[in-house]
N, C-alpha and C. Protein backbone atom coordinates (compact mmCIF):
# COMPACT_ATOMS: atom_id res chain seq x y z
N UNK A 1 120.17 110.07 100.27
CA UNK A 1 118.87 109.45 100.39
C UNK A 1 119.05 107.98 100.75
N UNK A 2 118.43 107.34 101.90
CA UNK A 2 118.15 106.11 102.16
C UNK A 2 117.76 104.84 100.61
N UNK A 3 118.94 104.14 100.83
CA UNK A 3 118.66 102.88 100.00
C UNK A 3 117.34 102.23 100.41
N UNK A 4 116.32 101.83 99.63
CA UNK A 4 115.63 101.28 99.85
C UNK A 4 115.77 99.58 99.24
N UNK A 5 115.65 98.09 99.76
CA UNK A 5 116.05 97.44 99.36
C UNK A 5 115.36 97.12 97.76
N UNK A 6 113.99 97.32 97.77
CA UNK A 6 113.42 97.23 96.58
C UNK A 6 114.37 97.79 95.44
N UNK A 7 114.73 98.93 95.34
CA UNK A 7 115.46 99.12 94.87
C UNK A 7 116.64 98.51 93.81
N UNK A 8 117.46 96.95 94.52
CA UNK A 8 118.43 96.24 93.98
C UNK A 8 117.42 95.36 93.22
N UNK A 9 116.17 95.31 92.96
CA UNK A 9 115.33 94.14 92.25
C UNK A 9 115.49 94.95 90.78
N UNK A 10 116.13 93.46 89.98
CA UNK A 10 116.15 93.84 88.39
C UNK A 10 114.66 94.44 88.12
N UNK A 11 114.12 93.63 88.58
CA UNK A 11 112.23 94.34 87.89
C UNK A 11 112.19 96.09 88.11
N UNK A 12 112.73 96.14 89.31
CA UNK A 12 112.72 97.98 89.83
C UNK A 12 112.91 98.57 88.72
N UNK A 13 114.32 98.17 88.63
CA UNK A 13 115.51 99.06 87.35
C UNK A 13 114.74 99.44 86.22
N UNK A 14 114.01 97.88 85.63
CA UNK A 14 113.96 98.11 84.53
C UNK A 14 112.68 99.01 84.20
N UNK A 15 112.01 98.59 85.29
CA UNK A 15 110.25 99.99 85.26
C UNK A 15 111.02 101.10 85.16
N UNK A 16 112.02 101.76 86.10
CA UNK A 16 112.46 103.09 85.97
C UNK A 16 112.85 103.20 83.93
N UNK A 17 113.69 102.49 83.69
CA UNK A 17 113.95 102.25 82.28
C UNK A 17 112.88 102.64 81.70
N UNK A 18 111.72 102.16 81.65
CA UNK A 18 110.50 101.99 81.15
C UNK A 18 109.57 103.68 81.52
N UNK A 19 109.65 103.71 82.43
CA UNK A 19 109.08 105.22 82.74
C UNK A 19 110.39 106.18 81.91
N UNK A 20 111.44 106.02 81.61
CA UNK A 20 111.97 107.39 81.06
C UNK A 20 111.58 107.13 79.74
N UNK A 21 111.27 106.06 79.11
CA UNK A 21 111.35 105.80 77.62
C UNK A 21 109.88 106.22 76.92
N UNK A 22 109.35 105.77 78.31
CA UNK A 22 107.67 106.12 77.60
C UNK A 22 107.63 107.85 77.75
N UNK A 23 108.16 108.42 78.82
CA UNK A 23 108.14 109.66 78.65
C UNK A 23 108.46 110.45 77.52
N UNK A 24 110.00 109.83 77.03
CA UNK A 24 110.66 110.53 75.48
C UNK A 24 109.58 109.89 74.50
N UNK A 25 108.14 109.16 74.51
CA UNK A 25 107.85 108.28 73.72
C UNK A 25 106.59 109.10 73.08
N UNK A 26 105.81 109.43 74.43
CA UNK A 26 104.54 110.12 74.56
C UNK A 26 104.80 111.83 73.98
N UNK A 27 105.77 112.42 73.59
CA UNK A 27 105.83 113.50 74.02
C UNK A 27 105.97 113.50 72.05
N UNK A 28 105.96 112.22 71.38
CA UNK A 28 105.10 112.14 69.91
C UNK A 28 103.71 111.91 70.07
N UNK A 29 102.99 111.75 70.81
CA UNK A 29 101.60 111.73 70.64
C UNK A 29 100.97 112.97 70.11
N UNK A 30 100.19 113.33 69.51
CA UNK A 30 99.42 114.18 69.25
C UNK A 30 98.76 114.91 70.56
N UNK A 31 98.84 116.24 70.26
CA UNK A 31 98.09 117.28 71.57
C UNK A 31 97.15 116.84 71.94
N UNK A 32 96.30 116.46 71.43
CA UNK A 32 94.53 115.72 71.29
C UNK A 32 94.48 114.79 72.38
N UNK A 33 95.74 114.12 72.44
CA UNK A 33 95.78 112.83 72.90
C UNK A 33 96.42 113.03 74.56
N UNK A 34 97.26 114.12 74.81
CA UNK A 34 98.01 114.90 75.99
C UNK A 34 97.15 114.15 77.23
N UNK A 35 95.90 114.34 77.45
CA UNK A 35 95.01 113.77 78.70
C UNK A 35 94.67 112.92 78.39
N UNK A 36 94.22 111.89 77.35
CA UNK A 36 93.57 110.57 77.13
C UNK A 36 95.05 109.68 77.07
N UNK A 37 95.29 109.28 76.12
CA UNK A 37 96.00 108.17 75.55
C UNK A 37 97.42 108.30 76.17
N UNK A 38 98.03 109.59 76.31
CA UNK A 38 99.34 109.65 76.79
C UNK A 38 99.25 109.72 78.47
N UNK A 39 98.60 110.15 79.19
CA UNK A 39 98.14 110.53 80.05
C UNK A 39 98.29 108.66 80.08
N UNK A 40 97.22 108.09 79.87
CA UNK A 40 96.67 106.23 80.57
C UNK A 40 98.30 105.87 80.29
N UNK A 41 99.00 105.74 78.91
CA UNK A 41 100.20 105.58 78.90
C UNK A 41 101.64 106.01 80.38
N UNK A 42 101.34 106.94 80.37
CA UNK A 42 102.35 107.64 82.06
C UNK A 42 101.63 106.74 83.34
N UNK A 43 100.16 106.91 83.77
CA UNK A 43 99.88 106.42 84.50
C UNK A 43 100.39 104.81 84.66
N UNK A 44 99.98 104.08 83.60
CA UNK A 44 100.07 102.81 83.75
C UNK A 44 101.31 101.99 83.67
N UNK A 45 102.44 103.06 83.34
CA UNK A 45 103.93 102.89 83.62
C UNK A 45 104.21 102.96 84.59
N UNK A 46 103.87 104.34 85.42
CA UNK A 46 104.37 104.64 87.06
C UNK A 46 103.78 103.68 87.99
N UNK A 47 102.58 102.95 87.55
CA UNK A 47 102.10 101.62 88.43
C UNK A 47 102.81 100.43 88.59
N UNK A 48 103.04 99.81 87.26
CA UNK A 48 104.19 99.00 87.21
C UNK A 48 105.26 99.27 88.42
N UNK A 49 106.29 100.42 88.14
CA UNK A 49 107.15 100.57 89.69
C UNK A 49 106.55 100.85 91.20
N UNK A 50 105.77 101.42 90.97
CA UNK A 50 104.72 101.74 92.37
C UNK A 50 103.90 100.76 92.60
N UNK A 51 103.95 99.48 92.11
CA UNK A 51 103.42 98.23 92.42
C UNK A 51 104.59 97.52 92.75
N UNK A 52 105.40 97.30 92.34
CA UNK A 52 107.00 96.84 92.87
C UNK A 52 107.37 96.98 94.28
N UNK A 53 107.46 98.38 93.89
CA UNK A 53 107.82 98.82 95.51
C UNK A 53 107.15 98.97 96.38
N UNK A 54 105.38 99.00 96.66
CA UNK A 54 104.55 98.59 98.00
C UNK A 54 104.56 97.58 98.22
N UNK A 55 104.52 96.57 97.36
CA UNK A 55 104.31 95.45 97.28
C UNK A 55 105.65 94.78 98.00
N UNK A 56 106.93 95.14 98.05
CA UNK A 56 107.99 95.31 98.73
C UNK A 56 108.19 95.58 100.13
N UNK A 57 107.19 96.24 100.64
CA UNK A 57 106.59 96.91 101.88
C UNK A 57 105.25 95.43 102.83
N UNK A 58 104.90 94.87 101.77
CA UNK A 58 104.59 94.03 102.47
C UNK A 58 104.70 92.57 103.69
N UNK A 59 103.99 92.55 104.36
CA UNK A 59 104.71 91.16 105.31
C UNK A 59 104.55 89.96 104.94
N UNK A 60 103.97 89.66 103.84
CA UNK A 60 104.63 88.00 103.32
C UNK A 60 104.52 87.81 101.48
N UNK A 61 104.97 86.94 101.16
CA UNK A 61 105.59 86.83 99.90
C UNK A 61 103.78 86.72 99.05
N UNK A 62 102.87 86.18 99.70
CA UNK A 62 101.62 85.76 99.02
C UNK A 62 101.54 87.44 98.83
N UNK A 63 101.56 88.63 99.62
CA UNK A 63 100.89 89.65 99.53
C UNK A 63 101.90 90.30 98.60
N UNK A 64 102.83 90.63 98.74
CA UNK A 64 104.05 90.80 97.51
C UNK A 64 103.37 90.11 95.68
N UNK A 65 103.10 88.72 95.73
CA UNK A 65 102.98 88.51 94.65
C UNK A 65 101.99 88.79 94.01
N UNK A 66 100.79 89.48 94.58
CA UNK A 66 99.74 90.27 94.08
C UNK A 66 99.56 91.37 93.77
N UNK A 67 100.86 91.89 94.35
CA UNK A 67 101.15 93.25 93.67
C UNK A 67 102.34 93.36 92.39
N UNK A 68 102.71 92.36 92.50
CA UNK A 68 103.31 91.76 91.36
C UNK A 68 102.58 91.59 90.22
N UNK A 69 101.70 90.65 90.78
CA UNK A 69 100.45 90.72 89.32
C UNK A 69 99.97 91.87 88.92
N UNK A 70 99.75 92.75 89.53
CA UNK A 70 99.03 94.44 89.38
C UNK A 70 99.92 94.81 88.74
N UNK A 71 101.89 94.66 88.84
CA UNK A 71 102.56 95.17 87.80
C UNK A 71 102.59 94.58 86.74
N UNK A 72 102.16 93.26 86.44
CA UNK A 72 102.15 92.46 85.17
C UNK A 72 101.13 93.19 84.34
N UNK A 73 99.75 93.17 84.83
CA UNK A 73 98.83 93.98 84.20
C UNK A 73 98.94 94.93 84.19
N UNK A 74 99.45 96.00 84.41
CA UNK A 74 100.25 97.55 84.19
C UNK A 74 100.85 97.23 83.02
N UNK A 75 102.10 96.64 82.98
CA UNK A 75 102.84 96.12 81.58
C UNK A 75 102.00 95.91 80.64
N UNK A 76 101.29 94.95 80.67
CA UNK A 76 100.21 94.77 79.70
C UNK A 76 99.85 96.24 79.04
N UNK A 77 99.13 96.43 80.06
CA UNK A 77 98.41 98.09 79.61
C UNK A 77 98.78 98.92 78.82
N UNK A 78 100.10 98.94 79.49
CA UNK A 78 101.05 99.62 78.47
C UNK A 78 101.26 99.16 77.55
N UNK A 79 101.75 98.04 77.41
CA UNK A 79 101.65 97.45 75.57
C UNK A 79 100.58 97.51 74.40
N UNK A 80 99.39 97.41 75.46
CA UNK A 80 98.22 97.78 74.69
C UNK A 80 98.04 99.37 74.20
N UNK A 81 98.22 100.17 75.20
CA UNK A 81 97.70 101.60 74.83
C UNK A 81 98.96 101.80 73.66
N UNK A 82 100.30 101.55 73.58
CA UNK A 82 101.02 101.62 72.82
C UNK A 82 100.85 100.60 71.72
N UNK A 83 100.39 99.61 70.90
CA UNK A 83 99.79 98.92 70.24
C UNK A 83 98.68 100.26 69.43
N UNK A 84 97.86 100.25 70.51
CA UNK A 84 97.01 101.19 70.04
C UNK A 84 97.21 102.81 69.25
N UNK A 85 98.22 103.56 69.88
CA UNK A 85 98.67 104.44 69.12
C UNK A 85 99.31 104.04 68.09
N UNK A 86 99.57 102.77 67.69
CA UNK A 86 100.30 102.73 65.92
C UNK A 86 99.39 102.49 65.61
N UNK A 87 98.22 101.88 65.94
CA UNK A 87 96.42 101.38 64.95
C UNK A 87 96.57 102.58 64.65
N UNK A 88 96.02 103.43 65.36
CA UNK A 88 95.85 105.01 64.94
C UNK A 88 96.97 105.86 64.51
N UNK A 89 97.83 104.95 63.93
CA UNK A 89 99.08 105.88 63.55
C UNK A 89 99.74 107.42 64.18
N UNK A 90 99.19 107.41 65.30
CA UNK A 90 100.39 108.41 66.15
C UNK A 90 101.48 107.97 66.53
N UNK A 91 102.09 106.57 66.23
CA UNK A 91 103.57 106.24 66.32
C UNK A 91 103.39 105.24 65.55
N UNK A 92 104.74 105.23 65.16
CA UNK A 92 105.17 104.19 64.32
C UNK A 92 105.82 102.53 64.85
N UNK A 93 106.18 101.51 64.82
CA UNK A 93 106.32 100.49 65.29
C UNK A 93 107.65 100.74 65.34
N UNK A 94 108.66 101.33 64.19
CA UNK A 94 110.03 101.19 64.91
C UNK A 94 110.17 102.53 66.02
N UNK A 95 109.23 103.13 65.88
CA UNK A 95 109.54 104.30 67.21
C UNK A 95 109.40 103.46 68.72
N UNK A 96 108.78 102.54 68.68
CA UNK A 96 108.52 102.17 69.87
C UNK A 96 109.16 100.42 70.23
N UNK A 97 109.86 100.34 69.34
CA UNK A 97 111.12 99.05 69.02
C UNK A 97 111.50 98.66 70.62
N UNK A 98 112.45 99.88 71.03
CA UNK A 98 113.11 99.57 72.40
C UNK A 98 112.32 99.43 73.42
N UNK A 99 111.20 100.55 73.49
CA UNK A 99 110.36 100.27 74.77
C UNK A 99 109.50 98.81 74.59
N UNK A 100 109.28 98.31 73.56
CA UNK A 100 108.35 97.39 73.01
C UNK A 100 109.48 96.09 73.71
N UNK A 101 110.45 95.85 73.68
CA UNK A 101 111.05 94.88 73.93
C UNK A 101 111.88 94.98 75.28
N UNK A 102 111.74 96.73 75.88
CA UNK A 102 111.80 96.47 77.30
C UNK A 102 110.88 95.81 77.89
N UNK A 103 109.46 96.47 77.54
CA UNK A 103 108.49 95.76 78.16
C UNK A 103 107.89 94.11 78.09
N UNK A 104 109.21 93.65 76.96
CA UNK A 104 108.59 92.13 77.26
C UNK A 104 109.47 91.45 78.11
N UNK A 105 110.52 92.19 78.15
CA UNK A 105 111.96 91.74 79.01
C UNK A 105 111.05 91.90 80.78
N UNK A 106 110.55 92.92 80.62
CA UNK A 106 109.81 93.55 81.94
C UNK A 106 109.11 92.30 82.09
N UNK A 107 107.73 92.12 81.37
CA UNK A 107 106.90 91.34 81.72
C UNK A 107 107.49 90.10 81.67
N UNK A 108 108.20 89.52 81.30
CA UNK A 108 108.59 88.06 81.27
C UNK A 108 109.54 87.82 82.84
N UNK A 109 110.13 88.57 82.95
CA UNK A 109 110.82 88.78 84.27
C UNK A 109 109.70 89.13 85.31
N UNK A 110 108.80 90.06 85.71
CA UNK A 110 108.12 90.05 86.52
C UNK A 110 106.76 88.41 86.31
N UNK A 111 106.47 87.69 85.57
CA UNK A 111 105.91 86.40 85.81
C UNK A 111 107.05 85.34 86.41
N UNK A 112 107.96 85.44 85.72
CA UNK A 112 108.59 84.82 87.16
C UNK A 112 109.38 84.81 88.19
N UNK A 113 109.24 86.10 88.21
CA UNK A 113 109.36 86.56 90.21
C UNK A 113 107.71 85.95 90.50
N UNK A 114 106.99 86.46 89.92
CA UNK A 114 105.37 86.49 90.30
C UNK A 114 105.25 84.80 91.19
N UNK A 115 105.96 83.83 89.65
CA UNK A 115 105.93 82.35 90.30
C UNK A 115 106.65 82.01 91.14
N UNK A 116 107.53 82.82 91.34
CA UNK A 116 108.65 82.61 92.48
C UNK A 116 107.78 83.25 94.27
N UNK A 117 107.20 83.69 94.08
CA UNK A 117 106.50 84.42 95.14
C UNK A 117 105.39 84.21 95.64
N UNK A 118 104.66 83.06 94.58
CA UNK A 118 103.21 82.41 94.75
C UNK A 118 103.66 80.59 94.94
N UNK A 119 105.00 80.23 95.02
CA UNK A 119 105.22 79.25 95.42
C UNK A 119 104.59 78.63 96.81
């Protein structure tokens, strides 16, 4: 399969990271929750990388860094909907330890590419 350059960007890696973890993550959610809560959880992970990489596809760095932002707020999302399943106690806070501190590694790294790209 063709290398794509997006690809070698730490931010890439670590969304893929982030999509396998939330997968082993969600699959404690409650059945109830299968289309709502776990469901927004998957979606708003696979955006994060699928905002990376169009955004990669673009012809200048201003249009890149707006899809950058779309992955920042993806991250977010995800922290929130996961926040939210320990309110409601379908996970626990150390269940979600690693992904919780991928995703700040994520988001802190994608704000500054973001500033690096809105220069």
């Amino acid at each position: 399969m063709f290398n794509y350059n997006f690809e070698k960007l730490e931010v890439w890696q670590l969304s893929l990271q982030a999509i396998r973890e939330v997968k082993r993550i969600i699959q404690k959610l409650p059945s109830e929750e299968k289309y709502v809560l776990a469901d927004q959880i998957r979606r708003a992970t696979l955006s994060i990388a699928l905002n990376i990489a169009e955004g990669w596809g673009r012809k200048s760095k201003k249009d890149f860094g707006r899809f950058i932002s779309n992955a920042i707020g993806s991250t977010l999302e995800v922290i929130a909907c996961l926040k939210i399943a320990c309110d409601l106690n379908y996970l626990e806070e150390k269940e979600i330890k690693n992904l919780d501190e991928l995703l700040k590694e994520l988001y802190f790294k994608l704000l500054k590419f973001s500033g690096y790209l809105n220069k």
